[in-house]
C-alpha atoms as a PDB file:
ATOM      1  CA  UNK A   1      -0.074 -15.685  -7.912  1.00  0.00           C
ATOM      2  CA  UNK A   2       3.247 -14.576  -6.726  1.00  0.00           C
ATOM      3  CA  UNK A   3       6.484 -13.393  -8.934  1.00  0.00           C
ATOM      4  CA  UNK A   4       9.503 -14.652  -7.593  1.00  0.00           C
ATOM      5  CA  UNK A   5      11.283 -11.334  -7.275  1.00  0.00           C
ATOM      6  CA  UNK A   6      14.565 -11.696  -7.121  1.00  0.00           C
ATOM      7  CA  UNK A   7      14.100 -13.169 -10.622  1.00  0.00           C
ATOM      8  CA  UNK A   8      11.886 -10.330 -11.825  1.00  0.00           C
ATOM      9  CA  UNK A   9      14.382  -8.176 -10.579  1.00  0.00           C
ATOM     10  CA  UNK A  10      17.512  -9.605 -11.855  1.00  0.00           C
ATOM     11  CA  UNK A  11      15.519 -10.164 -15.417  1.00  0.00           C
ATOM     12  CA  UNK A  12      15.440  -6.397 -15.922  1.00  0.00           C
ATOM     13  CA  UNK A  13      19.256  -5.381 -14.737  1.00  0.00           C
ATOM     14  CA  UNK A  14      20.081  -3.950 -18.101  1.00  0.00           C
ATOM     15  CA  UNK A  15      17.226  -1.090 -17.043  1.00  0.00           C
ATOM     16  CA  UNK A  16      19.148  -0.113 -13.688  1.00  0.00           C
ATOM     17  CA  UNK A  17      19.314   3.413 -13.365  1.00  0.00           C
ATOM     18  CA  UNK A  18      17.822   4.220 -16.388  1.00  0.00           C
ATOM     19  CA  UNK A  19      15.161   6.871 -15.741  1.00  0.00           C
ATOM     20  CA  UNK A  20      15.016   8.476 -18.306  1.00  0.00           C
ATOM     21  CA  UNK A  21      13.180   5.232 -20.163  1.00  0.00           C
ATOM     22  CA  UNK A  22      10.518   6.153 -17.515  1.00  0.00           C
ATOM     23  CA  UNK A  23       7.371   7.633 -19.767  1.00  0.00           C
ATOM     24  CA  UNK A  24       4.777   8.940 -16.716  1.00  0.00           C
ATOM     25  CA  UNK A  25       7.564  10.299 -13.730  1.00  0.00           C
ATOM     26  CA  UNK A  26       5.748  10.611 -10.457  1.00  0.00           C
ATOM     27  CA  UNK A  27       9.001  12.913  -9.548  1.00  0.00           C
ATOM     28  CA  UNK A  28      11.647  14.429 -11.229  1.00  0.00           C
ATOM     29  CA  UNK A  29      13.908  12.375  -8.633  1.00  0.00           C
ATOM     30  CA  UNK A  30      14.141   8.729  -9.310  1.00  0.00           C
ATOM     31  CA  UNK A  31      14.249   7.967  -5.726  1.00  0.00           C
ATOM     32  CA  UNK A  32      11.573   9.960  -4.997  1.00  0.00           C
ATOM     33  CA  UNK A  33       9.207   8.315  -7.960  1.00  0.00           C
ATOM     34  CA  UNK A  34      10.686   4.650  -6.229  1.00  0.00           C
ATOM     35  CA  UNK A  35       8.617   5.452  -2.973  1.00  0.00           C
ATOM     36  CA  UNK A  36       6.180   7.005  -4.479  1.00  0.00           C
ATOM     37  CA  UNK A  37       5.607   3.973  -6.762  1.00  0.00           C
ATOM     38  CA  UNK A  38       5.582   1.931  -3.712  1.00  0.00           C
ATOM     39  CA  UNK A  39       3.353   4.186  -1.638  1.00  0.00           C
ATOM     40  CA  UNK A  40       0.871   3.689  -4.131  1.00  0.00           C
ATOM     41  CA  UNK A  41       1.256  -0.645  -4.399  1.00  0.00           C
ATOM     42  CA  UNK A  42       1.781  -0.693  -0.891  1.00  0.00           C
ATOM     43  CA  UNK A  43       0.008   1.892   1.165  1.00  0.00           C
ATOM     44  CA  UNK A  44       1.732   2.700   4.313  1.00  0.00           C
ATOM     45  CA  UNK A  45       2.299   5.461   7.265  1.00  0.00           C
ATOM     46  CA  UNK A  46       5.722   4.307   8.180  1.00  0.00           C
ATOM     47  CA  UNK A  47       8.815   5.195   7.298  1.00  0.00           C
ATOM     48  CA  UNK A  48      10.010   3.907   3.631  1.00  0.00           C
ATOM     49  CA  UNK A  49      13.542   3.924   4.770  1.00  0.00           C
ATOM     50  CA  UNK A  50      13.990   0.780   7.578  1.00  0.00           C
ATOM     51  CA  UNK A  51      17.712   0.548   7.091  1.00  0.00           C
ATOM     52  CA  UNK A  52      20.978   2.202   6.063  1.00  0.00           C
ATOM     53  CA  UNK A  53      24.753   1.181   6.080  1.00  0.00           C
ATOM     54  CA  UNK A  54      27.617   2.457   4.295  1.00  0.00           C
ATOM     55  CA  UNK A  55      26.294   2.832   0.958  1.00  0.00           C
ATOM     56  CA  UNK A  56      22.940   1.286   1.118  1.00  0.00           C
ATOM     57  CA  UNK A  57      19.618   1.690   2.200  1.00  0.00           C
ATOM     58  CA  UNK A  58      16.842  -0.835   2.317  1.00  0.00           C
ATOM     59  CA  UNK A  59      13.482  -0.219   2.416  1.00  0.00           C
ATOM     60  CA  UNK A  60      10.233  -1.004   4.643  1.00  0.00           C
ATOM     61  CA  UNK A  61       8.326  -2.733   2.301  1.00  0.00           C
ATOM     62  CA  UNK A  62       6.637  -6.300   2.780  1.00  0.00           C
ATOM     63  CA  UNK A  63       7.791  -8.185  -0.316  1.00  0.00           C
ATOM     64  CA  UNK A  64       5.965 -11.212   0.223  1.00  0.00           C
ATOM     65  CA  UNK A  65       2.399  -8.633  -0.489  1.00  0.00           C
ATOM     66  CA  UNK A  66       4.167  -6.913  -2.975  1.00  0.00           C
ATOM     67  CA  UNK A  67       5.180 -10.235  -5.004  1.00  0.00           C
ATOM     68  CA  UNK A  68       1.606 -10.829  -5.151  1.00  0.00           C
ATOM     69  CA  UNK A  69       0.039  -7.554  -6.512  1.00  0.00           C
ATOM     70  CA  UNK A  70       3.686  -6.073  -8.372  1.00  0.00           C
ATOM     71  CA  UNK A  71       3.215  -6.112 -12.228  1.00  0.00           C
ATOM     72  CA  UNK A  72       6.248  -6.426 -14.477  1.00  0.00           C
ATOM     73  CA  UNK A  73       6.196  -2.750 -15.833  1.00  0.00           C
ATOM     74  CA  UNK A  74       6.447  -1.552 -11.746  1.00  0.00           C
ATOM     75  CA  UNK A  75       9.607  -3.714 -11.695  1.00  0.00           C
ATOM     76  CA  UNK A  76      11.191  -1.669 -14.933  1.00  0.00           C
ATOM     77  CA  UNK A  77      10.076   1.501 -12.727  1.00  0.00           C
ATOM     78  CA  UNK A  78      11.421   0.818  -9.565  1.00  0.00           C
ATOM     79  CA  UNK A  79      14.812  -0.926 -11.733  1.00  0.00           C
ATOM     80  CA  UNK A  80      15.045   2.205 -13.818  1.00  0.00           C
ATOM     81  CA  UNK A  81      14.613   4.039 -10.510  1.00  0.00           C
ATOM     82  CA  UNK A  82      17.963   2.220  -8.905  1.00  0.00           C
ATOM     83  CA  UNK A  83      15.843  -0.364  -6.837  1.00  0.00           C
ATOM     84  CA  UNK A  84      16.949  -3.857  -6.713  1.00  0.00           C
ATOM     85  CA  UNK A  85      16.241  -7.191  -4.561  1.00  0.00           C
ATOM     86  CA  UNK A  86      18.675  -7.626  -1.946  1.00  0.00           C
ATOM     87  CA  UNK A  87      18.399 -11.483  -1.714  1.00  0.00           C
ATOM     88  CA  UNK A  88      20.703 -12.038   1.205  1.00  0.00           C
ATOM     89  CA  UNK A  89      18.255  -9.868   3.269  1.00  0.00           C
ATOM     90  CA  UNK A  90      14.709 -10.568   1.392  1.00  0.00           C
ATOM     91  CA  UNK A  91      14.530  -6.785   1.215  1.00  0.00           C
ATOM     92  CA  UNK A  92      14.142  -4.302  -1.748  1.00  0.00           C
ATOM     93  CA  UNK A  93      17.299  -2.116  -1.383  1.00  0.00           C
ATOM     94  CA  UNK A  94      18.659   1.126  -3.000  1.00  0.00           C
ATOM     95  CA  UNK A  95      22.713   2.496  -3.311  1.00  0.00           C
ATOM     96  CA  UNK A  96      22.845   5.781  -1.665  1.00  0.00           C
END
């Protein structure tokens, strides 16, 4: 069944940006372990960055799939990682 991610997202807010909490680092870079993460849950050739302005980037991943497969501990990853739910634009989003 699907999370609602927005909600999963917002639930862990009190995690953002807080790598070092993150136990198994897939990169010394927390953006870098972010895509990497999300390589891995959602296997693709294409770019991971679809969009940038100002100070924000947002990111080519389909979130309906991901709400489906995503377990809670990924969402403390990518949150500790500086990822968070952009619910204006259905997107998963990063400050740059």
């Amino acid at each position: 069944m699907a999370i609602d991610l927005f909600q999963m997202f917002e639930k862990f807010q009190d995690e953002f940006l807080k790598f070092d909490r993150v136990t198994y680092k897939l990169s010394s870079r927390p953006d870098l372990h972010a895509f990497i993460l999300l390589n891995t849950i959602q296997p693709s050739e294409d770019e991971m960055i679809a969009d940038a302005a100002e100070n924000y980037i947002w990111l080519d991943i389909d979130c309906r799939a991901l709400a489906k497969v995503i377990t809670e501990a990924q969402v403390i990853e990518l949150v500790r990682c500086g990822v968070f739910y952009d619910k204006d634009d259905g997107r998963l989003s990063m400050i740059a």
